[in-house]
C-alpha atoms as a PDB file:
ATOM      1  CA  UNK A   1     -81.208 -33.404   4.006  1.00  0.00           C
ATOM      2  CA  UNK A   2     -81.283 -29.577   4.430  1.00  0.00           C
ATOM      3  CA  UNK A   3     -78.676 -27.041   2.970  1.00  0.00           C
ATOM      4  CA  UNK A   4     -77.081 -26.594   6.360  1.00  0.00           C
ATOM      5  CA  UNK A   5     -76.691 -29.801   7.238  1.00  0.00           C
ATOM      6  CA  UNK A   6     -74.887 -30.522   3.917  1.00  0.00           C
ATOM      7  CA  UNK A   7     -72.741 -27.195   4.143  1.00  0.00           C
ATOM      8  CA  UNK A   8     -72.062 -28.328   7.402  1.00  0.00           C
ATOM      9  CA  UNK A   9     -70.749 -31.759   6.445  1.00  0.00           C
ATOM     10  CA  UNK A  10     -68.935 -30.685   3.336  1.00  0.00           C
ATOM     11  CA  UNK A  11     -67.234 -27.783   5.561  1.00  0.00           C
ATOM     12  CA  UNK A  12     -66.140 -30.908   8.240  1.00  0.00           C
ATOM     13  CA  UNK A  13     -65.134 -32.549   5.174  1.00  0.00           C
ATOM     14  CA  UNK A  14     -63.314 -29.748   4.151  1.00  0.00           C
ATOM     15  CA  UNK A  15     -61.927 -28.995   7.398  1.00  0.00           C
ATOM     16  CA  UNK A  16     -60.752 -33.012   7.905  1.00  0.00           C
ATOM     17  CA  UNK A  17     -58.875 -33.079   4.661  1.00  0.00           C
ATOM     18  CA  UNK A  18     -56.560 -30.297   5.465  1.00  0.00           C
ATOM     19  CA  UNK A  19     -55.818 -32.029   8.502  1.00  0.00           C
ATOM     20  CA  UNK A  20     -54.894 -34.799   6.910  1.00  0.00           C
ATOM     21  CA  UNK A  21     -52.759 -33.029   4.975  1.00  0.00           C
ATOM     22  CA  UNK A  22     -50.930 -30.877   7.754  1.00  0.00           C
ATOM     23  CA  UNK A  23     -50.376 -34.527   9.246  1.00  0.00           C
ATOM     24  CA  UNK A  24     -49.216 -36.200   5.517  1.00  0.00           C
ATOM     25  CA  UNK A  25     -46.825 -32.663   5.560  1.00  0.00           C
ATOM     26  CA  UNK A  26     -45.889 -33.252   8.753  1.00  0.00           C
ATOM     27  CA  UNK A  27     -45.473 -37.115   8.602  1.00  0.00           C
ATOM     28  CA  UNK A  28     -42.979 -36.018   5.480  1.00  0.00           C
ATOM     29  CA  UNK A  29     -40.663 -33.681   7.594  1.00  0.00           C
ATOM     30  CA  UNK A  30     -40.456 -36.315  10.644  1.00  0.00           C
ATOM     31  CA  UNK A  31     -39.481 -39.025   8.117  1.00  0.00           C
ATOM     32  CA  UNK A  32     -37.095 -36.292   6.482  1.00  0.00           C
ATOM     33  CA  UNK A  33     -35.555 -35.479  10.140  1.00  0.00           C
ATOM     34  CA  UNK A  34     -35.131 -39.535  11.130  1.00  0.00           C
ATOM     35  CA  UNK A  35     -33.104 -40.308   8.270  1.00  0.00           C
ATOM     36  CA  UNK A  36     -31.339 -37.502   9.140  1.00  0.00           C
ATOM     37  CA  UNK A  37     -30.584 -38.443  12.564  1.00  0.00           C
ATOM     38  CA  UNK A  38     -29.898 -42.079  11.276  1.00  0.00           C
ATOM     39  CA  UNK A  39     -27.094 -40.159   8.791  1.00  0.00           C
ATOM     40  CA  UNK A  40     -25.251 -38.222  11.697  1.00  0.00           C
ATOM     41  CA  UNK A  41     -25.526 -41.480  14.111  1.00  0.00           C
ATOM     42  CA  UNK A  42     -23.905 -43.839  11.837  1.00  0.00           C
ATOM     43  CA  UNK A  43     -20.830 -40.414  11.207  1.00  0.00           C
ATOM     44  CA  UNK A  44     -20.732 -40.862  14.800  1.00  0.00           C
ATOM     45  CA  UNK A  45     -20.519 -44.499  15.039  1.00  0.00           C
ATOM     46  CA  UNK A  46     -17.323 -44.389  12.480  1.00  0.00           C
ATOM     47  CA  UNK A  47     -15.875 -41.743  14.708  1.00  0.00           C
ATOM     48  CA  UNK A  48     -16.286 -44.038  17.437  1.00  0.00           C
ATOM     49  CA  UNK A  49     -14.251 -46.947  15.424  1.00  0.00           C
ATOM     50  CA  UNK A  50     -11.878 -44.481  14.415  1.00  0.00           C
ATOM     51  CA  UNK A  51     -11.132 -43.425  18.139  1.00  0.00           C
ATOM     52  CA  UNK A  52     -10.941 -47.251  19.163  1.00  0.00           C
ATOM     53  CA  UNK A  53      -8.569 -48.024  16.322  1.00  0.00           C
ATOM     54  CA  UNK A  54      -6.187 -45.032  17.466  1.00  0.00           C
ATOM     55  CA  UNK A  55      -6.610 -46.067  21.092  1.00  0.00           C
ATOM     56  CA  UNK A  56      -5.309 -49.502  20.162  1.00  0.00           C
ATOM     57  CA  UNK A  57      -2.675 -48.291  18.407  1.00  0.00           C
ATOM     58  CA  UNK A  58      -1.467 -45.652  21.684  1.00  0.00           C
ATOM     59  CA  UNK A  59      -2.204 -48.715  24.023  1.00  0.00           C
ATOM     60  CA  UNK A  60       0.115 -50.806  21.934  1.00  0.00           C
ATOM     61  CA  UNK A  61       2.707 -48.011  21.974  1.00  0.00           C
ATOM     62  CA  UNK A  62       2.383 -47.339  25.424  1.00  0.00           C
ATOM     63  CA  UNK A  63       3.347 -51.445  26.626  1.00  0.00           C
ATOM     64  CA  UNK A  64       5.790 -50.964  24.267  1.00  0.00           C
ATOM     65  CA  UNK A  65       7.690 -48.098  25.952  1.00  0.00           C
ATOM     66  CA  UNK A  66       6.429 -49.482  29.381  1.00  0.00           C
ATOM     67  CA  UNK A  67       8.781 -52.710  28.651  1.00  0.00           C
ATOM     68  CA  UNK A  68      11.542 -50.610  27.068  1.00  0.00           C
ATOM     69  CA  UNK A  69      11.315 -48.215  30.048  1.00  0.00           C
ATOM     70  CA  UNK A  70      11.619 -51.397  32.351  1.00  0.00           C
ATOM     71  CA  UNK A  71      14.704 -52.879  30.328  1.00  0.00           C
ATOM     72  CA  UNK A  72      15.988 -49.506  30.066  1.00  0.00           C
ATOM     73  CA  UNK A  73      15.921 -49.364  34.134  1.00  0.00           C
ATOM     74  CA  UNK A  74      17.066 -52.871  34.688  1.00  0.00           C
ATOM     75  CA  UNK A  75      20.475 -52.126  32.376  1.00  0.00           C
ATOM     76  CA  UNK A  76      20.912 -48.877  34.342  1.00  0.00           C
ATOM     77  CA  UNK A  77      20.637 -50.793  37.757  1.00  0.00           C
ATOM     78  CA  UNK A  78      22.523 -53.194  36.528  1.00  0.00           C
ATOM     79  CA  UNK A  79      25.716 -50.952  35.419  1.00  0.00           C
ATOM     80  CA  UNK A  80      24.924 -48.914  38.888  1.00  0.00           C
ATOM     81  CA  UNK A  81      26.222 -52.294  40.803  1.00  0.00           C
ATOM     82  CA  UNK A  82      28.860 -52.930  38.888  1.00  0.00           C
ATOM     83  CA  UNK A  83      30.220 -49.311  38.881  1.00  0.00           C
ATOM     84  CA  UNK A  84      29.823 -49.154  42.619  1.00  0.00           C
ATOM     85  CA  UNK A  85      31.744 -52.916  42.911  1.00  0.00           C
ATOM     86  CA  UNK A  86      34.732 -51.337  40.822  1.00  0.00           C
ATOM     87  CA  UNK A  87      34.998 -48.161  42.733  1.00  0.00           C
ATOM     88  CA  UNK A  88      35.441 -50.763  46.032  1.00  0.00           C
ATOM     89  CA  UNK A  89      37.539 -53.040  44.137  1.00  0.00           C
ATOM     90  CA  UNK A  90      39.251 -49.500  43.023  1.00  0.00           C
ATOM     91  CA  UNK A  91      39.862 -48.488  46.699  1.00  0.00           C
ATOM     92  CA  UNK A  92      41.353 -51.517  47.905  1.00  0.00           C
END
């Protein structure tokens, strides 16, 4: 073979391994960034449990002062009618 076709080859040789390294390097920093992103989703996926377990908690709260709010209104009602039957039985 000649001396340029050999200067050539080791020059696409050359020219090939730094590529391969740019795309090792960047191969590196993509694998960096995914475990990265893998970190922050499972933050966000405890968040996410964390918000359920307090929404429990309110919903639970919440029937519970729906059904007090319910009794409280029946009682009230209730003395309402008998008020109003003693003011009649009152007037008579």
């Amino acid at each position: 073979m000649e001396q340029k076709q050999l200067d050539r080859m080791e020059d696409m040789l050359t020219n090939l391994i730094k590529i391969v390294g740019t795309l090792s390097n960047d191969f590196q920093m993509m694998k960096e960034e995914m475990r990265e992103m893998k970190d922050e989703l499972q933050d966000v996926k405890k968040d996410i449990e964390e918000v359920k377990k307090v929404q429990e908690v309110t919903n639970r709260i919440l029937t519970d002062m729906r059904a007090d709010q319910d009794h409280i209104w029946e009682k009230a009602a209730k003395n309402e009618r008998e008020l109003a039957k003693l003011k009649r039985h009152l007037q008579l």
